[in-house]
PDB file of N, CA and C in Angstrom:
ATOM      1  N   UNK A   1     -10.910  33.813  40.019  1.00  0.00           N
ATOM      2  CA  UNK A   1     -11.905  33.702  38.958  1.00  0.00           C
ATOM      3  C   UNK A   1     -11.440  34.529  37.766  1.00  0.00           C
ATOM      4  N   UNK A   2     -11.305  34.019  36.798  1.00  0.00           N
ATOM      5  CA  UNK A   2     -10.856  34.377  35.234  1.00  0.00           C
ATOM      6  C   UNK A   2     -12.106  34.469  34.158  1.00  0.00           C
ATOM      7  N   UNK A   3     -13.437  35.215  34.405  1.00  0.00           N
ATOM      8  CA  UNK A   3     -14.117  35.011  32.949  1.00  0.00           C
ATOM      9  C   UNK A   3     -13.480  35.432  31.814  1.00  0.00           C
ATOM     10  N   UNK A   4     -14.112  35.091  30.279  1.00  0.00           N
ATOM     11  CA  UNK A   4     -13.461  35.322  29.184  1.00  0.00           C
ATOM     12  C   UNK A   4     -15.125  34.671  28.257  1.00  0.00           C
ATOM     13  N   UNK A   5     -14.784  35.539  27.315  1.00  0.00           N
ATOM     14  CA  UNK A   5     -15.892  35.193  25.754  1.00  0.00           C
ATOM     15  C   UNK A   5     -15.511  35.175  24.684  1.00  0.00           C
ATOM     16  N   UNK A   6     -16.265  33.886  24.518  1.00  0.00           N
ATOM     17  CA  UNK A   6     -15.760  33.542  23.149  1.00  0.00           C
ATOM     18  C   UNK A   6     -16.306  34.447  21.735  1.00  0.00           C
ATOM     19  N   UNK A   7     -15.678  35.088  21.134  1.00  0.00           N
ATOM     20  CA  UNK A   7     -16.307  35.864  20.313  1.00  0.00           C
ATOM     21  C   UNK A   7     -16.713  35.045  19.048  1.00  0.00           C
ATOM     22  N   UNK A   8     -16.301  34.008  18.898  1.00  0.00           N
ATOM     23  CA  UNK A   8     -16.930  33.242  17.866  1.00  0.00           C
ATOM     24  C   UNK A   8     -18.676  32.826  18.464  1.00  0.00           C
ATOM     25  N   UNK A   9     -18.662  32.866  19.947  1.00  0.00           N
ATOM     26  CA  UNK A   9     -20.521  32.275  20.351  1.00  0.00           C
ATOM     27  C   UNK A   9     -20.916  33.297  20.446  1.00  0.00           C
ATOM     28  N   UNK A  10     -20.648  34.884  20.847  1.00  0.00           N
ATOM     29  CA  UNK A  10     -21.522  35.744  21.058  1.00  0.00           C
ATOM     30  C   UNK A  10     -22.182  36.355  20.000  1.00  0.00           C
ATOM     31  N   UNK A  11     -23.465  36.548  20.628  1.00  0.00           N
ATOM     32  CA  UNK A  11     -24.142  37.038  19.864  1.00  0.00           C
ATOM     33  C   UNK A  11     -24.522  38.794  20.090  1.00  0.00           C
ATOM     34  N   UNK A  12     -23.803  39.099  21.109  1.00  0.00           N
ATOM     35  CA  UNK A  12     -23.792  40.251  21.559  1.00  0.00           C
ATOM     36  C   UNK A  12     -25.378  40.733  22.088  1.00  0.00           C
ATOM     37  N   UNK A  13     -26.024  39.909  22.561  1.00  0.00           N
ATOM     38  CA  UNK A  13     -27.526  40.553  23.054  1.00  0.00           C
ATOM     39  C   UNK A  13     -27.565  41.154  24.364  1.00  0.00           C
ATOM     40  N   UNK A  14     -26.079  41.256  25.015  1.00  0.00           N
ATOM     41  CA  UNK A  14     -25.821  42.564  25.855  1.00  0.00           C
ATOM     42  C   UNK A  14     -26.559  42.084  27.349  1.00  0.00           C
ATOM     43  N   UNK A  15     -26.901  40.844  27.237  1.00  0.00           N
ATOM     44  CA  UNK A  15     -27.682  40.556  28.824  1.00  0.00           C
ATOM     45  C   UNK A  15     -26.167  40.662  29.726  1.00  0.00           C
ATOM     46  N   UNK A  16     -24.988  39.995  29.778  1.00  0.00           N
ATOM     47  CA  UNK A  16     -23.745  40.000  30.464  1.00  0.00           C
ATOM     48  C   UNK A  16     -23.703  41.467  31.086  1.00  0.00           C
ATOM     49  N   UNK A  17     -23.563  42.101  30.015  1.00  0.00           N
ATOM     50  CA  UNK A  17     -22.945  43.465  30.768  1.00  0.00           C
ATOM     51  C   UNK A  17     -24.446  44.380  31.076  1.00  0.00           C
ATOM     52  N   UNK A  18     -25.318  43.996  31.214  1.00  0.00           N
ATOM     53  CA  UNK A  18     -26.471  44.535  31.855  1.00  0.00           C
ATOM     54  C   UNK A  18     -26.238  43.662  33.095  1.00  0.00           C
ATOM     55  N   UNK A  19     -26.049  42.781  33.412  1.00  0.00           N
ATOM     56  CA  UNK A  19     -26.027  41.799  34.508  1.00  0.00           C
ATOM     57  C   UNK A  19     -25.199  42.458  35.221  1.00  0.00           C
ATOM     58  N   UNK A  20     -23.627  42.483  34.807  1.00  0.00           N
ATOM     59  CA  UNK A  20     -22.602  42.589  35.448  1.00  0.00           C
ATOM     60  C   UNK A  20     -21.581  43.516  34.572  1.00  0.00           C
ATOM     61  N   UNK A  21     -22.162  44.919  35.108  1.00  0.00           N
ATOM     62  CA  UNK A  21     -21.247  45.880  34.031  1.00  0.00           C
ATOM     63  C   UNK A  21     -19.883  46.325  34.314  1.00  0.00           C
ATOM     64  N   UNK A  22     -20.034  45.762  35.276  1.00  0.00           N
ATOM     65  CA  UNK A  22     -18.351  46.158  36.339  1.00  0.00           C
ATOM     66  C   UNK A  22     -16.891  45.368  35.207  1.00  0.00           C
ATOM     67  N   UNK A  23     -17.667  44.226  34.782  1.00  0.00           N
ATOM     68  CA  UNK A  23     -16.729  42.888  34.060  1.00  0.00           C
ATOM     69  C   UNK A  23     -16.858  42.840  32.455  1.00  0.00           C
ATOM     70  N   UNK A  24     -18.027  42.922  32.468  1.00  0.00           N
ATOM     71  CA  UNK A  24     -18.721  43.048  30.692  1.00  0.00           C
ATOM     72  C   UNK A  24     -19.117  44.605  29.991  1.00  0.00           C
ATOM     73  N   UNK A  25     -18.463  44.525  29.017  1.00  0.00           N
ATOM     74  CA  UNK A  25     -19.062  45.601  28.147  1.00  0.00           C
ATOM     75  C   UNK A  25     -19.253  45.245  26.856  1.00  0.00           C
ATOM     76  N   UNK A  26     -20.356  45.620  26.299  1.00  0.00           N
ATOM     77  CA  UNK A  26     -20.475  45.825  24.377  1.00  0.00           C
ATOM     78  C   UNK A  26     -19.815  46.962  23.930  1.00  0.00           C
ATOM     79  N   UNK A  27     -18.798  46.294  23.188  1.00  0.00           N
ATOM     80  CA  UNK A  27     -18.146  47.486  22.218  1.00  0.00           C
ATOM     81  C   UNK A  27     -18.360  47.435  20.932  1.00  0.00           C
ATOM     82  N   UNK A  28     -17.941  48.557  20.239  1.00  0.00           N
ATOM     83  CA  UNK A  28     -18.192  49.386  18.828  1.00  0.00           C
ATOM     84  C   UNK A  28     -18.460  48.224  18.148  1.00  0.00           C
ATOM     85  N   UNK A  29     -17.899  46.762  18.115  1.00  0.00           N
ATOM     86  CA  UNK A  29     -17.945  45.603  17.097  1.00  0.00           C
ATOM     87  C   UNK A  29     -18.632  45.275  17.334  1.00  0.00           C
ATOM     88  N   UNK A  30     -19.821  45.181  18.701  1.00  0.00           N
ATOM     89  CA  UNK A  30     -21.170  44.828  18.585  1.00  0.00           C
ATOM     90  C   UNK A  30     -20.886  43.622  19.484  1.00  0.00           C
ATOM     91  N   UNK A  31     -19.746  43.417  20.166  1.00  0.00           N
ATOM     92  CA  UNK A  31     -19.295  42.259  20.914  1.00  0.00           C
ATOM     93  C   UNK A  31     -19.227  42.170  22.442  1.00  0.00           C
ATOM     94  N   UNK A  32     -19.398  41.385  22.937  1.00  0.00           N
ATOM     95  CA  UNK A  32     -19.004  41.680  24.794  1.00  0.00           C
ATOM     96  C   UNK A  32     -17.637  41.295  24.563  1.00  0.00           C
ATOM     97  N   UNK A  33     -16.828  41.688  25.403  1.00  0.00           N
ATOM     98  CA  UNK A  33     -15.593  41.923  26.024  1.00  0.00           C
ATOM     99  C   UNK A  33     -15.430  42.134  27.542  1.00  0.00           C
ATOM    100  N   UNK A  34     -14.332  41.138  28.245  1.00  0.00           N
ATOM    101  CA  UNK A  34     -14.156  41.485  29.700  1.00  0.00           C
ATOM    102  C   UNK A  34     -13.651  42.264  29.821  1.00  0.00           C
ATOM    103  N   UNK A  35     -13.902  43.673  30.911  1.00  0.00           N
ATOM    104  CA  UNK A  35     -13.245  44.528  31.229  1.00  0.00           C
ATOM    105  C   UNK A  35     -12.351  44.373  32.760  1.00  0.00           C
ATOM    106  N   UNK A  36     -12.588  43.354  33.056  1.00  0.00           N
ATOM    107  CA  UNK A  36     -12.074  43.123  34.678  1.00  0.00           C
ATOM    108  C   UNK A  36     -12.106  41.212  34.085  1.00  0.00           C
ATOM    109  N   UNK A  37     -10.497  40.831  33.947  1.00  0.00           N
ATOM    110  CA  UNK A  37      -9.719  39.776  33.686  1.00  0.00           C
ATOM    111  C   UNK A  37     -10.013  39.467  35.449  1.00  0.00           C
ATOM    112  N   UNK A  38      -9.762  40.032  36.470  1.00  0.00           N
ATOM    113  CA  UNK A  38      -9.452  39.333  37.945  1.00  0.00           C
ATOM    114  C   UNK A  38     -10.511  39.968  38.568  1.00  0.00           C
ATOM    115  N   UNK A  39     -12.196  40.086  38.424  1.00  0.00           N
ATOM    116  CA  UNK A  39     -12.853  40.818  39.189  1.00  0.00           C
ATOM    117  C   UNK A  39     -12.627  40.256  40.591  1.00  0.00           C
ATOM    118  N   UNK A  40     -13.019  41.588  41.409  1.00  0.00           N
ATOM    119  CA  UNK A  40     -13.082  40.734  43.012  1.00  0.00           C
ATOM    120  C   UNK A  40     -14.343  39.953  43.462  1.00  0.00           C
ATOM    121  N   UNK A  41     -13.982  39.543  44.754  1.00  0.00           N
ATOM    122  CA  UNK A  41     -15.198  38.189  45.151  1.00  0.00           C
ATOM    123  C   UNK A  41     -16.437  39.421  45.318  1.00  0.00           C
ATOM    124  N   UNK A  42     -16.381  40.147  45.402  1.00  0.00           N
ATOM    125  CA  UNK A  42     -18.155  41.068  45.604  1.00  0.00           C
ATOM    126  C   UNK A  42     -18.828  40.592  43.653  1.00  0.00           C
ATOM    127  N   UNK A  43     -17.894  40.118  42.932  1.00  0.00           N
ATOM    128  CA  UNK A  43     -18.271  40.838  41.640  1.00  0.00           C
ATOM    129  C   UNK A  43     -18.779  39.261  41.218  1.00  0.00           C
ATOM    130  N   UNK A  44     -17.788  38.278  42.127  1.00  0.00           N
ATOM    131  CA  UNK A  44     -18.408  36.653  41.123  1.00  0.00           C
ATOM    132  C   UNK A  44     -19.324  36.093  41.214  1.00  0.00           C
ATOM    133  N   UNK A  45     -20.579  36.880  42.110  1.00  0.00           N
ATOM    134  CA  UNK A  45     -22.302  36.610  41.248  1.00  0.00           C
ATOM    135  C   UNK A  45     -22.525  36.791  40.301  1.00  0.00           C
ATOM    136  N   UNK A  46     -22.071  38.166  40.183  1.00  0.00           N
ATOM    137  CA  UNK A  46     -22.819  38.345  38.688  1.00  0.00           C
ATOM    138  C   UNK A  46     -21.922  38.435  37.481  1.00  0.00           C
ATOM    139  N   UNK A  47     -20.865  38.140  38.066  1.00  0.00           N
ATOM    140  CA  UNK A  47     -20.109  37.019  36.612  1.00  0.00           C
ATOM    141  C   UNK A  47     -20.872  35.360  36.508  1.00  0.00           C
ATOM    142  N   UNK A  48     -21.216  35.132  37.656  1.00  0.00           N
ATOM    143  CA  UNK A  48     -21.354  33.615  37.477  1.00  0.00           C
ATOM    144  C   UNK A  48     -23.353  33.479  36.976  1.00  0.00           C
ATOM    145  N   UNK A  49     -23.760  34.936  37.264  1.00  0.00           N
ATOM    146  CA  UNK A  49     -25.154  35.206  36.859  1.00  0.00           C
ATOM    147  C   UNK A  49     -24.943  35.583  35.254  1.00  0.00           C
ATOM    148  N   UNK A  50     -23.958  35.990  34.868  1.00  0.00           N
ATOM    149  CA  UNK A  50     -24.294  36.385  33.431  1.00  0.00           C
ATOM    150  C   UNK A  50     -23.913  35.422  32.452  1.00  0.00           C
ATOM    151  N   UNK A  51     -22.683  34.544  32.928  1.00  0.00           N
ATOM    152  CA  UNK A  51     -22.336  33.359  32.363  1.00  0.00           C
ATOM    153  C   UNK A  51     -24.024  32.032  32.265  1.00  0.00           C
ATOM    154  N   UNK A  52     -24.219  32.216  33.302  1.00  0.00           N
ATOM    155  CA  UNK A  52     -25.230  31.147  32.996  1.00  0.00           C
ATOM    156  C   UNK A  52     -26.732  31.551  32.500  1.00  0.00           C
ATOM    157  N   UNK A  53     -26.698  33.494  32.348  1.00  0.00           N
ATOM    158  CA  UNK A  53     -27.664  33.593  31.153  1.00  0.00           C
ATOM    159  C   UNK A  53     -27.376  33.974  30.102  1.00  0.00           C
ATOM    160  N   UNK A  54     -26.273  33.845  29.449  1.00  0.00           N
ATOM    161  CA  UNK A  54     -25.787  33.923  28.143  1.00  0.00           C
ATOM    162  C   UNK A  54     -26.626  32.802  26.702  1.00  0.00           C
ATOM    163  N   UNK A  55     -27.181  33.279  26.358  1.00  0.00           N
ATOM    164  CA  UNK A  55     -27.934  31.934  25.332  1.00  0.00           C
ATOM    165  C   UNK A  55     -26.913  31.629  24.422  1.00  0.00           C
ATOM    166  N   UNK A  56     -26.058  31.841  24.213  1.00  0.00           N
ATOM    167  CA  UNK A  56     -24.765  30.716  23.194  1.00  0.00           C
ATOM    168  C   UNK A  56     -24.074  30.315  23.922  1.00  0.00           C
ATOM    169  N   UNK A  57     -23.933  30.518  25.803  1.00  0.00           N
ATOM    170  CA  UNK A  57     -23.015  30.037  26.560  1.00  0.00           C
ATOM    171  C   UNK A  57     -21.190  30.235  25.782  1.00  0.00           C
ATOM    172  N   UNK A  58     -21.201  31.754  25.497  1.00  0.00           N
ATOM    173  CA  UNK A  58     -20.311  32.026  25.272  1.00  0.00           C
ATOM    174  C   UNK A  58     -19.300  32.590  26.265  1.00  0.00           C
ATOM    175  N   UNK A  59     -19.769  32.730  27.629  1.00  0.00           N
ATOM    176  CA  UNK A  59     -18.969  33.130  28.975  1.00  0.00           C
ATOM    177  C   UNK A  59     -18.470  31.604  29.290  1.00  0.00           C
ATOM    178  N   UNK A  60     -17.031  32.049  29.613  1.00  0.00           N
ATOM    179  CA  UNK A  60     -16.792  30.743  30.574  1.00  0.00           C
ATOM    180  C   UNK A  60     -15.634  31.088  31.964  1.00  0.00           C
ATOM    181  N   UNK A  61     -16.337  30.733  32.969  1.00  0.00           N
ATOM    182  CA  UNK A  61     -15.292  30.995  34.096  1.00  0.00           C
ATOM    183  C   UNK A  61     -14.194  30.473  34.261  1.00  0.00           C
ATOM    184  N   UNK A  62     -12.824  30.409  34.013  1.00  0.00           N
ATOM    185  CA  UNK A  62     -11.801  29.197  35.407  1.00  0.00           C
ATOM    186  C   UNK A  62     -11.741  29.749  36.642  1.00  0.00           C
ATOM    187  N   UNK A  63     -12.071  28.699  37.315  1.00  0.00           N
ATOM    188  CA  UNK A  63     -12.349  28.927  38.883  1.00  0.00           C
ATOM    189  C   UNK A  63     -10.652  29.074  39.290  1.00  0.00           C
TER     190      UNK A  63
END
């Protein structure tokens, strides 16, 4: 599992890395950013929980 965000959809309202802070963080630009490119399988709920509450659907997984 590979998440990644598009910084052109985010809107940075920070639900991702409240979800799943292990993978997501908001930094200084006001942006989410992945911090874990290869999280492990304990972690791909709540990558796959924050991707699908993102409201610009700016998370996207490759499986």
């Amino acid at each position: 599992m590979k998440p990644s965000v598009d910084a052109n959809l985010c809107i940075g309202c920070e639900l991702c890395a409240d979800t799943c802070p292990e993978v997501f963080e908001i930094r200084s630009d006001g942006y989410s950013h992945v911090i874990d490119e290869d999280p492990p399988e304990s972690q791909w709920d709540c990558v796959r929980e924050a991707a699908d509450i993102c409201p610009t659907e700016a998370i996207t997984i490759e499986e």
